[in-house]
N, C-alpha and C. Protein backbone atom coordinates (compact mmCIF):
# COMPACT_ATOMS: atom_id res chain seq x y z
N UNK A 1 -67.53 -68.88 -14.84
CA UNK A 1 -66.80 -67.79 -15.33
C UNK A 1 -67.33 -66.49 -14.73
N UNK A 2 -68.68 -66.65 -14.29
CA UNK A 2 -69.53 -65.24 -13.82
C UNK A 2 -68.32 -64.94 -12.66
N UNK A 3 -68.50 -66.09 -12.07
CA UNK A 3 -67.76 -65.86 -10.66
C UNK A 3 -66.36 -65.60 -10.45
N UNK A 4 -65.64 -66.07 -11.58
CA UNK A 4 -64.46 -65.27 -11.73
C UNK A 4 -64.07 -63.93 -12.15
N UNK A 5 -65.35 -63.46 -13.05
CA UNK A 5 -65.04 -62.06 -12.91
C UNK A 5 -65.70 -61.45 -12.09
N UNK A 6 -66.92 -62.00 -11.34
CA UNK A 6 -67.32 -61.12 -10.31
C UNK A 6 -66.15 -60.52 -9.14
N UNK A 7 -65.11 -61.86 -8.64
CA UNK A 7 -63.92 -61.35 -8.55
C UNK A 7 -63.21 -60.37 -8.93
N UNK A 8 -63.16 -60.58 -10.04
CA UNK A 8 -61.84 -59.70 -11.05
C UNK A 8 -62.81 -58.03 -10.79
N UNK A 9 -63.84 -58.13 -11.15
CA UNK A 9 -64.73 -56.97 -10.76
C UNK A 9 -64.60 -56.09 -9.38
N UNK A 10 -64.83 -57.11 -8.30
CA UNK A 10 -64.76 -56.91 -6.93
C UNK A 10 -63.44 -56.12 -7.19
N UNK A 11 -62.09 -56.67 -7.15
CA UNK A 11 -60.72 -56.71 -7.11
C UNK A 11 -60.61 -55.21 -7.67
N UNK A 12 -61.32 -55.17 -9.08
CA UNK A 12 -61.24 -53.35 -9.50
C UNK A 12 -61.68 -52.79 -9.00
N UNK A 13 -62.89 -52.44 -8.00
CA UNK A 13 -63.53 -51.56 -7.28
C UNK A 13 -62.89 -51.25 -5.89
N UNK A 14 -61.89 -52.48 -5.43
CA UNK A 14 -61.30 -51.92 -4.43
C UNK A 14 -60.47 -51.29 -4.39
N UNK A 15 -59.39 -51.35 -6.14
CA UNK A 15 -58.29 -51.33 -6.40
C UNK A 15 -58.38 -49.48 -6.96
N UNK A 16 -59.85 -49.15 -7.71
CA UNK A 16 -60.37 -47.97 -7.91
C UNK A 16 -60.77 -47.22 -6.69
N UNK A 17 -61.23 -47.60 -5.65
CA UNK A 17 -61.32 -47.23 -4.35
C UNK A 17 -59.94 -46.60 -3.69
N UNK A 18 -59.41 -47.28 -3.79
CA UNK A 18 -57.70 -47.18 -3.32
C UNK A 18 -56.70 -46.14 -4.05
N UNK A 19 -57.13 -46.15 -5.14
CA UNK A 19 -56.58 -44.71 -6.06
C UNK A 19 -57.42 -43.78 -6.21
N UNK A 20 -58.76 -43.99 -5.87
CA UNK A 20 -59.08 -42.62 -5.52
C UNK A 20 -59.13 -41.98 -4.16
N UNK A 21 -58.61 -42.81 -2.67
CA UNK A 21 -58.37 -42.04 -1.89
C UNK A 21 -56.67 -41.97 -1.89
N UNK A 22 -55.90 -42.54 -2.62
CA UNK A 22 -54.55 -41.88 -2.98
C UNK A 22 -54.49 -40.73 -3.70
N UNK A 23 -55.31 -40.71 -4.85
CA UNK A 23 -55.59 -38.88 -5.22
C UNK A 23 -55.79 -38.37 -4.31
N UNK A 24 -56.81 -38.48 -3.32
CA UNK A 24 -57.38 -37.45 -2.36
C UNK A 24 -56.45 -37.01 -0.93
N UNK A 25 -55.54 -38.14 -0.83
CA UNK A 25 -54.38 -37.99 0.36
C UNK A 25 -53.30 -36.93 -0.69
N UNK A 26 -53.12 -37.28 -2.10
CA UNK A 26 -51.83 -36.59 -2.59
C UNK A 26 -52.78 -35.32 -2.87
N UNK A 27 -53.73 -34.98 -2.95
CA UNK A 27 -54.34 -33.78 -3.39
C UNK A 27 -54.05 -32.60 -2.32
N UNK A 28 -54.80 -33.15 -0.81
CA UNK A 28 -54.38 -32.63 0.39
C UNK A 28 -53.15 -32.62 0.66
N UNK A 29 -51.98 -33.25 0.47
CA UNK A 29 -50.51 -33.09 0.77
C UNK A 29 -49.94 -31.85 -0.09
N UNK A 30 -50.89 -31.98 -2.16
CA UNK A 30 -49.70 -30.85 -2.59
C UNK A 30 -50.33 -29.59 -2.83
N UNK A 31 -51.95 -29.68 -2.94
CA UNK A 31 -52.67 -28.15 -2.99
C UNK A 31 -51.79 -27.27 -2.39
N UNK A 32 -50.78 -27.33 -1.61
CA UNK A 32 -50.41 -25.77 -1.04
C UNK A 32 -49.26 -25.81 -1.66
N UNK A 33 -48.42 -26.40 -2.80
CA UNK A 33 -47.55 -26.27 -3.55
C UNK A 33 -47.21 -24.79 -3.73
N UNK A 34 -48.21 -24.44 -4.46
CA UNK A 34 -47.77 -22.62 -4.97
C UNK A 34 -47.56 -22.08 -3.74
N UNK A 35 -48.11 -22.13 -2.74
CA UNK A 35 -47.85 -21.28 -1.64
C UNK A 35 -46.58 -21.69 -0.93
N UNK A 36 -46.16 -22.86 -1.06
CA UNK A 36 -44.72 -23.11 -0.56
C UNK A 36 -44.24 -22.76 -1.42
N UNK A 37 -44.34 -22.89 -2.69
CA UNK A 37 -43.13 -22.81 -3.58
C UNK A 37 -42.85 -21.15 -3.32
N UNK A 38 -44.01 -20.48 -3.47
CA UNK A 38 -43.56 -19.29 -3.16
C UNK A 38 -42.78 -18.30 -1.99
N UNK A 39 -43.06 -18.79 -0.66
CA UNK A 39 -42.63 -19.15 0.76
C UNK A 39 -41.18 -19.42 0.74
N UNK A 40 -40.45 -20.60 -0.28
CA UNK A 40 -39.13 -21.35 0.20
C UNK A 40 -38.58 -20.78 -1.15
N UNK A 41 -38.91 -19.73 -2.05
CA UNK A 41 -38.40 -19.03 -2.94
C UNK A 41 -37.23 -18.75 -2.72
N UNK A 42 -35.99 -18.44 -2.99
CA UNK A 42 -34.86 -17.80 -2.29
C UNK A 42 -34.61 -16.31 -2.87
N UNK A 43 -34.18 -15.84 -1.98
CA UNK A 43 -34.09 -14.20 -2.73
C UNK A 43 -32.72 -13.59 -1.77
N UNK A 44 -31.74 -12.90 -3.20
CA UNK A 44 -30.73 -13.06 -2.76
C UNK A 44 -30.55 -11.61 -2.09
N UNK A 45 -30.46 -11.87 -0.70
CA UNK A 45 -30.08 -10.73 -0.66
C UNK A 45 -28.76 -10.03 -0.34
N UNK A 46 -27.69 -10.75 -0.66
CA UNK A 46 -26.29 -10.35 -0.18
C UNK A 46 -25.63 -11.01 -1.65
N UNK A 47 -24.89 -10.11 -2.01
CA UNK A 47 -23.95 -11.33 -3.15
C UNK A 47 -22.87 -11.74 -2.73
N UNK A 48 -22.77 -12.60 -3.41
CA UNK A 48 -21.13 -13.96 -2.98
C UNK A 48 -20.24 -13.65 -3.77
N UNK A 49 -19.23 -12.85 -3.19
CA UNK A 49 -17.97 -12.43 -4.30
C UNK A 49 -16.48 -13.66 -4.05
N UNK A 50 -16.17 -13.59 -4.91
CA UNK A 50 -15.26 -14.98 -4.28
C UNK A 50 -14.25 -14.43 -3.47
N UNK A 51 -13.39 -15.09 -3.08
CA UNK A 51 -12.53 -14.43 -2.35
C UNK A 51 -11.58 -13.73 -2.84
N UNK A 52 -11.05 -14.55 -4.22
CA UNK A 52 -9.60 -14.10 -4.98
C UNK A 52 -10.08 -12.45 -5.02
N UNK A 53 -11.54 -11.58 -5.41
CA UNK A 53 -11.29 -10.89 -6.11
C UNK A 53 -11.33 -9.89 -4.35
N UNK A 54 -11.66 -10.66 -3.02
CA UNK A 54 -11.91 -10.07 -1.98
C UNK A 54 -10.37 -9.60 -1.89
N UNK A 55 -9.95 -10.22 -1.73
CA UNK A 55 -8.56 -10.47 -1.59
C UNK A 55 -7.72 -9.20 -2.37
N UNK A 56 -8.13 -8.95 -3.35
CA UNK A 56 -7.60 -8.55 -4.54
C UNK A 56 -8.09 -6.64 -4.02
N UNK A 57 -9.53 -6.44 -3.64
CA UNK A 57 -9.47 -5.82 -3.53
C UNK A 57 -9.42 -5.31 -2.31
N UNK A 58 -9.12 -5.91 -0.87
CA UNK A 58 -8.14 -5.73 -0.07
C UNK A 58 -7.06 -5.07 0.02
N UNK A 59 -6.09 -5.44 -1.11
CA UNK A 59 -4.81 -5.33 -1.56
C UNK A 59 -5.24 -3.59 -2.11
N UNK A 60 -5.77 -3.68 -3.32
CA UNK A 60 -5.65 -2.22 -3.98
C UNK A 60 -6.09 -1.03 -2.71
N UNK A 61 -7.07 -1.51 -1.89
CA UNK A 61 -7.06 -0.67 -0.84
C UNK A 61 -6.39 -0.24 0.44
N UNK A 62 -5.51 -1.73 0.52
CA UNK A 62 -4.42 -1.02 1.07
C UNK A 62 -3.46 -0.12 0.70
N UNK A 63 -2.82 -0.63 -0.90
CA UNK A 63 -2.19 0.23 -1.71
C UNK A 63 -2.56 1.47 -1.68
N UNK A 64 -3.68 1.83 -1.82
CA UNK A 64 -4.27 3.29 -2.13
C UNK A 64 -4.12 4.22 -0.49
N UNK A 65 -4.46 3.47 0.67
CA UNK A 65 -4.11 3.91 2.03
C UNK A 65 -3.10 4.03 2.15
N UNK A 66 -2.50 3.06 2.44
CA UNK A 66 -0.69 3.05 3.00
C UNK A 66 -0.12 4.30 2.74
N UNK A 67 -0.42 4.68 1.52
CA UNK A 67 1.13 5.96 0.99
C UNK A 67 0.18 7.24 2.04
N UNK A 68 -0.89 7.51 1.84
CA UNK A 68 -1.63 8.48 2.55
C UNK A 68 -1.37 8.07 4.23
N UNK A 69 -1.39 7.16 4.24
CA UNK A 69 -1.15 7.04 6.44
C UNK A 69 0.33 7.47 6.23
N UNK A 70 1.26 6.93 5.59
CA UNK A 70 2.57 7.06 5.74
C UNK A 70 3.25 8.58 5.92
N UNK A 71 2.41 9.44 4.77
CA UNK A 71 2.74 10.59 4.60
C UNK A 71 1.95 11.31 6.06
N UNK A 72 0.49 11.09 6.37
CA UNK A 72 0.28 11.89 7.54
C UNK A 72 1.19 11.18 8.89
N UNK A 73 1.31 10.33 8.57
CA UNK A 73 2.39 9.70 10.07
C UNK A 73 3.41 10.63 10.01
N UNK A 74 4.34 10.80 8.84
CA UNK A 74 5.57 11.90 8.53
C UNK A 74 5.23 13.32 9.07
N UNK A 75 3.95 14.02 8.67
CA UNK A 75 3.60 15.24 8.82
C UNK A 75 3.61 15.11 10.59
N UNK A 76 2.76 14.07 11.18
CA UNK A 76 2.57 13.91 12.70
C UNK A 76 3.87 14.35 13.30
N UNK A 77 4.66 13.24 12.88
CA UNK A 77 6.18 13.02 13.54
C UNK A 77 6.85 14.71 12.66
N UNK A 78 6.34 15.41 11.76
CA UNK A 78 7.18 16.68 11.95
C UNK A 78 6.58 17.58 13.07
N UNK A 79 5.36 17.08 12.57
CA UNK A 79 4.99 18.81 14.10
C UNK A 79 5.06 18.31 15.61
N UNK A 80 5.07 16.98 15.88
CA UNK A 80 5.60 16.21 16.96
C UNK A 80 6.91 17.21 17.20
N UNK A 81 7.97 16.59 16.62
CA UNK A 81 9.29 17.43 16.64
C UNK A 81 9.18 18.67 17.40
N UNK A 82 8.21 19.52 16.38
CA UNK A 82 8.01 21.01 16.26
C UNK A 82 7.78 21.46 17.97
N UNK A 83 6.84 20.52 18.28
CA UNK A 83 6.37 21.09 19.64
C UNK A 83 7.23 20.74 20.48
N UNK A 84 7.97 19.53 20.41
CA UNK A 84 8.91 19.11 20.99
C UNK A 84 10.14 20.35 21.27
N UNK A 85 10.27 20.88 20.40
CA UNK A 85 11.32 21.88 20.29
C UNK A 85 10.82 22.91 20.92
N UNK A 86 9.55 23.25 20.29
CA UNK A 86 8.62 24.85 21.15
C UNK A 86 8.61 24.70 22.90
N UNK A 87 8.33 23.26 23.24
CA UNK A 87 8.60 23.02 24.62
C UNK A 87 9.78 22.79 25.13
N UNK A 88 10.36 22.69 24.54
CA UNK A 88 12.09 22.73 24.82
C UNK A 88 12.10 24.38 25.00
N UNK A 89 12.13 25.05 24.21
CA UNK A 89 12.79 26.54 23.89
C UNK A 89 11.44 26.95 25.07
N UNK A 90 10.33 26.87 25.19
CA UNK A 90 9.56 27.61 26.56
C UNK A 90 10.07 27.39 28.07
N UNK A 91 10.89 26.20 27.72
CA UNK A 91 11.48 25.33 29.40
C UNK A 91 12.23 26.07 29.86
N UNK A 92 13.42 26.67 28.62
CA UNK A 92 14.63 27.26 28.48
C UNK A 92 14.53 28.31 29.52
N UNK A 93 13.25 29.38 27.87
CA UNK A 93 12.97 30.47 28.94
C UNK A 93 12.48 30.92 30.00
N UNK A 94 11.86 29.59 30.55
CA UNK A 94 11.34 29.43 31.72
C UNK A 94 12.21 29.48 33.13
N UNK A 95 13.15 28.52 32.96
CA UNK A 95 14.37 28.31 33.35
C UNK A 95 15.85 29.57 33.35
N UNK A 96 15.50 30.36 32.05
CA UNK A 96 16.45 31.82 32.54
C UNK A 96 15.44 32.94 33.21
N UNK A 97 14.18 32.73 32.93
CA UNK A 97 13.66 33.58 33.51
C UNK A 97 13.55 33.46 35.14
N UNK A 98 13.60 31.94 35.47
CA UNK A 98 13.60 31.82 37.10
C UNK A 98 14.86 32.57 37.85
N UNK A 99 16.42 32.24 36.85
CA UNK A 99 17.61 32.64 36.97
C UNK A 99 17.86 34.12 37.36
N UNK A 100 16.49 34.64 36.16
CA UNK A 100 17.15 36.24 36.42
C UNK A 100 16.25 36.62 37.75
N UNK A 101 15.12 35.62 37.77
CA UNK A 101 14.68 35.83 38.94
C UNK A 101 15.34 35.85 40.62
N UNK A 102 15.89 34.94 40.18
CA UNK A 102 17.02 34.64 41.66
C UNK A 102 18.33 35.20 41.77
N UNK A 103 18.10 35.83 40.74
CA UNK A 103 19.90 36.65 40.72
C UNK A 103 19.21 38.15 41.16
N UNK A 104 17.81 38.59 40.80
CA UNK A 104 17.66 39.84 41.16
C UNK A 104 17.20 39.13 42.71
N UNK A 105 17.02 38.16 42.89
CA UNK A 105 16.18 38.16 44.75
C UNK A 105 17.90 37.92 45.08
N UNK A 106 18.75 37.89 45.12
CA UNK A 106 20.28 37.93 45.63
C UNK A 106 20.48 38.95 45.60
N UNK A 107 20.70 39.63 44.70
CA UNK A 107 21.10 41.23 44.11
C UNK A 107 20.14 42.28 45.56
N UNK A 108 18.76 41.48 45.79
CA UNK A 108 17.68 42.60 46.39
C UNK A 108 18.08 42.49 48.04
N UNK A 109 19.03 41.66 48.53
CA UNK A 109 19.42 41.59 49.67
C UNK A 109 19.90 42.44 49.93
N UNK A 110 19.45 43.33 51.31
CA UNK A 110 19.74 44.10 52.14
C UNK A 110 21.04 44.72 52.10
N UNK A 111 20.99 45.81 51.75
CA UNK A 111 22.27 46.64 51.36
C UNK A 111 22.32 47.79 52.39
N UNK A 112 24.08 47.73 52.95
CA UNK A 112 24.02 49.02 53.70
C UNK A 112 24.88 50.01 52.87
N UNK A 113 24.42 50.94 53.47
CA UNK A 113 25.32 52.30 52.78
C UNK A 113 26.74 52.42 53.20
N UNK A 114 27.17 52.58 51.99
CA UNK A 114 28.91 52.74 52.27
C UNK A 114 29.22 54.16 52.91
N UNK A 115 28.43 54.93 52.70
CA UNK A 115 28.74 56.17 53.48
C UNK A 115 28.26 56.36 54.81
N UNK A 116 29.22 56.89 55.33
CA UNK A 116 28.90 57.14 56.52
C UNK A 116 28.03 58.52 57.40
N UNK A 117 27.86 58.84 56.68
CA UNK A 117 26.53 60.40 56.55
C UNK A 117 25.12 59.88 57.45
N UNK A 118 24.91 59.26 58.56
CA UNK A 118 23.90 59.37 59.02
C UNK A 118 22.23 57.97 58.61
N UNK A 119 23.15 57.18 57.34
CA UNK A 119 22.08 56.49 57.05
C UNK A 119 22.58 54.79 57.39
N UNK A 120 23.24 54.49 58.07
CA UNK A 120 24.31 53.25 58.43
C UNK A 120 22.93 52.37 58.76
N UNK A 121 22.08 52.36 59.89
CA UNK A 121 21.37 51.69 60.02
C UNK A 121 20.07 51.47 59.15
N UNK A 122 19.98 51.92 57.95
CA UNK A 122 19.25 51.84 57.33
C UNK A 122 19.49 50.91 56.40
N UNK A 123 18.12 50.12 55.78
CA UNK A 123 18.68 49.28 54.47
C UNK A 123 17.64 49.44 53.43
N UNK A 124 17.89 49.72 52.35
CA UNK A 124 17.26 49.55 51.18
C UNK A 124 17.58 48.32 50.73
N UNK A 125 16.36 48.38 49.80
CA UNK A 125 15.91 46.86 48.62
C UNK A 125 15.89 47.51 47.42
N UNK A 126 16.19 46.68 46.23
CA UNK A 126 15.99 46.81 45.34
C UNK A 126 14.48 47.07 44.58
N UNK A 127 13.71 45.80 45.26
CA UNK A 127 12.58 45.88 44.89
C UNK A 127 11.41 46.68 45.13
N UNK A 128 11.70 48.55 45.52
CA UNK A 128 11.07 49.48 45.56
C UNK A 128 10.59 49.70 44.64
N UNK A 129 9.16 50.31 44.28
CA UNK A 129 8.52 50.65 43.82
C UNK A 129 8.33 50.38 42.40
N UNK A 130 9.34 50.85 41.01
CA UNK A 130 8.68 50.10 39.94
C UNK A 130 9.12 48.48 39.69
N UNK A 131 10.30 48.44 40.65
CA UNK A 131 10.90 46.76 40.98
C UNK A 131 10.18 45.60 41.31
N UNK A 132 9.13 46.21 42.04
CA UNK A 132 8.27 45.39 42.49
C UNK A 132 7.16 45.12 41.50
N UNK A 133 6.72 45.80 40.72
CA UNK A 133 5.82 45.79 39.86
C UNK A 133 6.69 44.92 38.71
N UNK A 134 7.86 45.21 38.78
CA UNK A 134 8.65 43.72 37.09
C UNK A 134 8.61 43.22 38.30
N UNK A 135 8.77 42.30 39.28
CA UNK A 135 8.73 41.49 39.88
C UNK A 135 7.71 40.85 39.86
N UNK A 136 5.97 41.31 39.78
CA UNK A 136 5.11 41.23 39.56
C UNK A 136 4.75 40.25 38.32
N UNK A 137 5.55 41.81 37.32
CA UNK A 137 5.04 40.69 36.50
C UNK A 137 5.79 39.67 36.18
N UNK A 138 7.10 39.31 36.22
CA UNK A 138 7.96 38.31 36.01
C UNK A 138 7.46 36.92 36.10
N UNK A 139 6.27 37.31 37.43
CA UNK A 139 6.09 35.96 38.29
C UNK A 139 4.51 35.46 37.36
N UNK A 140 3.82 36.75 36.97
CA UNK A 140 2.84 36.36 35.86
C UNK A 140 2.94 35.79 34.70
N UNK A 141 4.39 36.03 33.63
CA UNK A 141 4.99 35.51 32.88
C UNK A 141 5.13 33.98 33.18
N UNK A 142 5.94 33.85 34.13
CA UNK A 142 6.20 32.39 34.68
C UNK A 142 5.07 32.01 35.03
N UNK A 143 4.51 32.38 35.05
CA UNK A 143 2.82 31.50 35.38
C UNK A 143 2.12 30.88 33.88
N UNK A 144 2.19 32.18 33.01
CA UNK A 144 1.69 31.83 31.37
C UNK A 144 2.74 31.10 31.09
N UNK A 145 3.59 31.09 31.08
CA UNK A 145 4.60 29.87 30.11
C UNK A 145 4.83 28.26 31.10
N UNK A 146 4.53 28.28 32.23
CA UNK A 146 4.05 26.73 33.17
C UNK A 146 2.78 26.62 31.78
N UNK A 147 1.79 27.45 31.88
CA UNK A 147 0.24 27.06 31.77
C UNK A 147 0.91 26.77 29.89
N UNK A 148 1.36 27.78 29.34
CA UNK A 148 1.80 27.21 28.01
C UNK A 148 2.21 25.80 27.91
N UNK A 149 3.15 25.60 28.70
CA UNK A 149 3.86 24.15 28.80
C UNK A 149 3.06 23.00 28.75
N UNK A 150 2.22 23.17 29.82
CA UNK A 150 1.27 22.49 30.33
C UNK A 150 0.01 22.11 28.92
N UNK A 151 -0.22 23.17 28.10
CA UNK A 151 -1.05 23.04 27.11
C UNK A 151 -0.14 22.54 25.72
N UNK A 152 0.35 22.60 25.82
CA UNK A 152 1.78 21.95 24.78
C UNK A 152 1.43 20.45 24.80
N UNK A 153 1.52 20.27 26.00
CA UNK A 153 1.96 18.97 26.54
C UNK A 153 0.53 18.16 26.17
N UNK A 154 -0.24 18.88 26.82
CA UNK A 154 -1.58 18.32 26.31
C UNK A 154 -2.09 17.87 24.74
N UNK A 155 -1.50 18.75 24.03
CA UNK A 155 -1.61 19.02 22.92
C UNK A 155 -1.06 18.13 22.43
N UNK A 156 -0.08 17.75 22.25
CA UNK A 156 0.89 16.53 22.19
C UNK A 156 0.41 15.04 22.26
N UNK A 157 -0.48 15.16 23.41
CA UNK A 157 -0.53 13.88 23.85
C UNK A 157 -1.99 13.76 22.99
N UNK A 158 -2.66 14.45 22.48
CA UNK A 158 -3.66 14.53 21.80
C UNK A 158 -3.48 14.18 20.16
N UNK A 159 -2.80 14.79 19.86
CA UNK A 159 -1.95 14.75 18.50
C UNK A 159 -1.36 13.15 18.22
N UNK A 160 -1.22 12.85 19.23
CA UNK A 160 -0.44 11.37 19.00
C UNK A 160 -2.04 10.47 18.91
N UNK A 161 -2.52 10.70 19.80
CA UNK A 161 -3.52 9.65 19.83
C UNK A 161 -4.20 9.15 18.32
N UNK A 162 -4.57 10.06 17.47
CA UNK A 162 -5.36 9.98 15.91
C UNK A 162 -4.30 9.05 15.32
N UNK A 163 -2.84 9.50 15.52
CA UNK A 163 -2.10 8.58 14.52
C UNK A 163 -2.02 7.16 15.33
N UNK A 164 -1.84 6.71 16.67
CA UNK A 164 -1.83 5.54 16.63
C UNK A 164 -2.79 4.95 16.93
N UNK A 165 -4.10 5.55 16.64
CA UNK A 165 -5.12 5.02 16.21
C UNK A 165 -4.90 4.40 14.94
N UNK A 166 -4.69 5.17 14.09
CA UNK A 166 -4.16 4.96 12.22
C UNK A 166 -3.59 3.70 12.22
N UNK A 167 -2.59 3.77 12.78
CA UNK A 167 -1.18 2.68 13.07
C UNK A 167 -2.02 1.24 13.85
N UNK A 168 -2.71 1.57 14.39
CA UNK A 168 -3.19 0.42 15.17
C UNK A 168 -4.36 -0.18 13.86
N UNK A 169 -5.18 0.61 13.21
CA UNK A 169 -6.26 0.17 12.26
C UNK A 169 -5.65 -0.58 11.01
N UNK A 170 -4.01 0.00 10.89
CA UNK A 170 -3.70 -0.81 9.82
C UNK A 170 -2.79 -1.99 9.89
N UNK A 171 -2.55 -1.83 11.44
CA UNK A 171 -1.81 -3.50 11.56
C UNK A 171 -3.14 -4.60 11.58
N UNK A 172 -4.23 -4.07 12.46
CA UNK A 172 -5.80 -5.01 12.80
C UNK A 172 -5.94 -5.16 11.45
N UNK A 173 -5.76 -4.53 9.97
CA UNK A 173 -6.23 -5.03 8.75
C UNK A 173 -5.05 -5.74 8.11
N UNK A 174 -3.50 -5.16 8.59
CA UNK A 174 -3.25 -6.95 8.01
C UNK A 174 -3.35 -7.91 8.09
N UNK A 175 -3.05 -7.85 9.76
CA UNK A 175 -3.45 -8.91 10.56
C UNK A 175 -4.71 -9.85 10.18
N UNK A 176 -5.92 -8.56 9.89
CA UNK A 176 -6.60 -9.70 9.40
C UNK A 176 -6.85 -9.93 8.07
N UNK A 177 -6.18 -9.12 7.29
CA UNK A 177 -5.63 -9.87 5.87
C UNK A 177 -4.65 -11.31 5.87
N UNK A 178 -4.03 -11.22 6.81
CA UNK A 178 -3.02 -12.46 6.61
C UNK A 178 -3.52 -13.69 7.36
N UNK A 179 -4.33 -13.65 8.25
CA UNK A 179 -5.76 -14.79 8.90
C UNK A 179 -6.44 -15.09 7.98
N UNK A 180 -6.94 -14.02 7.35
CA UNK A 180 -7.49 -14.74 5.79
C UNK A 180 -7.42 -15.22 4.68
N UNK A 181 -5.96 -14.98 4.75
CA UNK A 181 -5.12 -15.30 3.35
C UNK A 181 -4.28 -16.79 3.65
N UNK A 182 -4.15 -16.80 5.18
CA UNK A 182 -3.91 -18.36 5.75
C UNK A 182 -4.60 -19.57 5.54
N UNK A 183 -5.74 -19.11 6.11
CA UNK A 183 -7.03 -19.88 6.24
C UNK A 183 -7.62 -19.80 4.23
């Protein structure tokens, strides 16, 4: 019987051997527990809104935009008009002013005297002395209303750009409202 439990004895000391270097392998595997646990912590830093209410408030912000783009698009497209017309009516006078210009350079052609008193070979112009000076300035006028035109025009093309910028930002947000509302 000695010898059967010297066995049974043996058998516990190896079997106690064996769980105490299984403590000592699981000891070394979880000692750094707190420090992972603390490490793989999660910390939120963005919140998760669902979509319905993304969606939702999408919507009220378009609502709240739309009537405001709509109305400055209206205001655009009035003073659009406006200049449209101001450059119309500068063309005009641009255009009678060349008229009266060329009716006085017709008019300033070489005129002889109907009398016959000694001055036959002679010719006067119109554009003597203070003639020449409105001639002068006529042609300075027509210079400021080109350069007006010209800044009109500019102006114009400037003026447009902000709104279809506008126009372009709010089709890219339905557009990608309705990609998202697909999907």
């Amino acid at each position: 019987m000695n010898n059967s439990l010297a066995g049974c004895v043996a058998s516990l000391k190896s079997s106690i051997s064996l769980l105490d270097s299984s403590i000592n392998i699981l000891h070394s595997g979880v000692h750094d527990f707190p420090r992972l646990g603390k490490v793989l912590q999660t910390t939120r830093h963005f919140e998760l809104v669902a979509e319905s209410s993304l969606l939702a408030a999408q919507k009220s912000l378009q609502d709240e935009i739309q009537p405001e783009v709509e109305h400055l698009l209206r205001r655009v497209d009035a003073y659009l008009s406006k200049l449209e017309r101001r450059e119309q009516s500068l063309i005009a006078k641009c255009e009678l002013q060349e008229g009266r210009l060329s009716q006085q350079g017709r008019a300033s052609a070489p005129v002889r005297s109907s009398k016959g008193t000694g001055d036959k070979g002679r010719r006067t112009t119109l554009f003597s002395g203070g003639n020449a000076e409105r001639l002068r300035a006529l042609r300075q006028k027509k210079e400021r209303l080109g350069y007006v035109v010209g800044r009109l025009n500019l102006q114009a093309q400037q003026k447009v750009s902000p709104c279809a910028r506008a126009v372009l930002l709010i089709e890219w947000a339905n557009a990608d409202f309705q990609n998202r509302r697909d999907n």
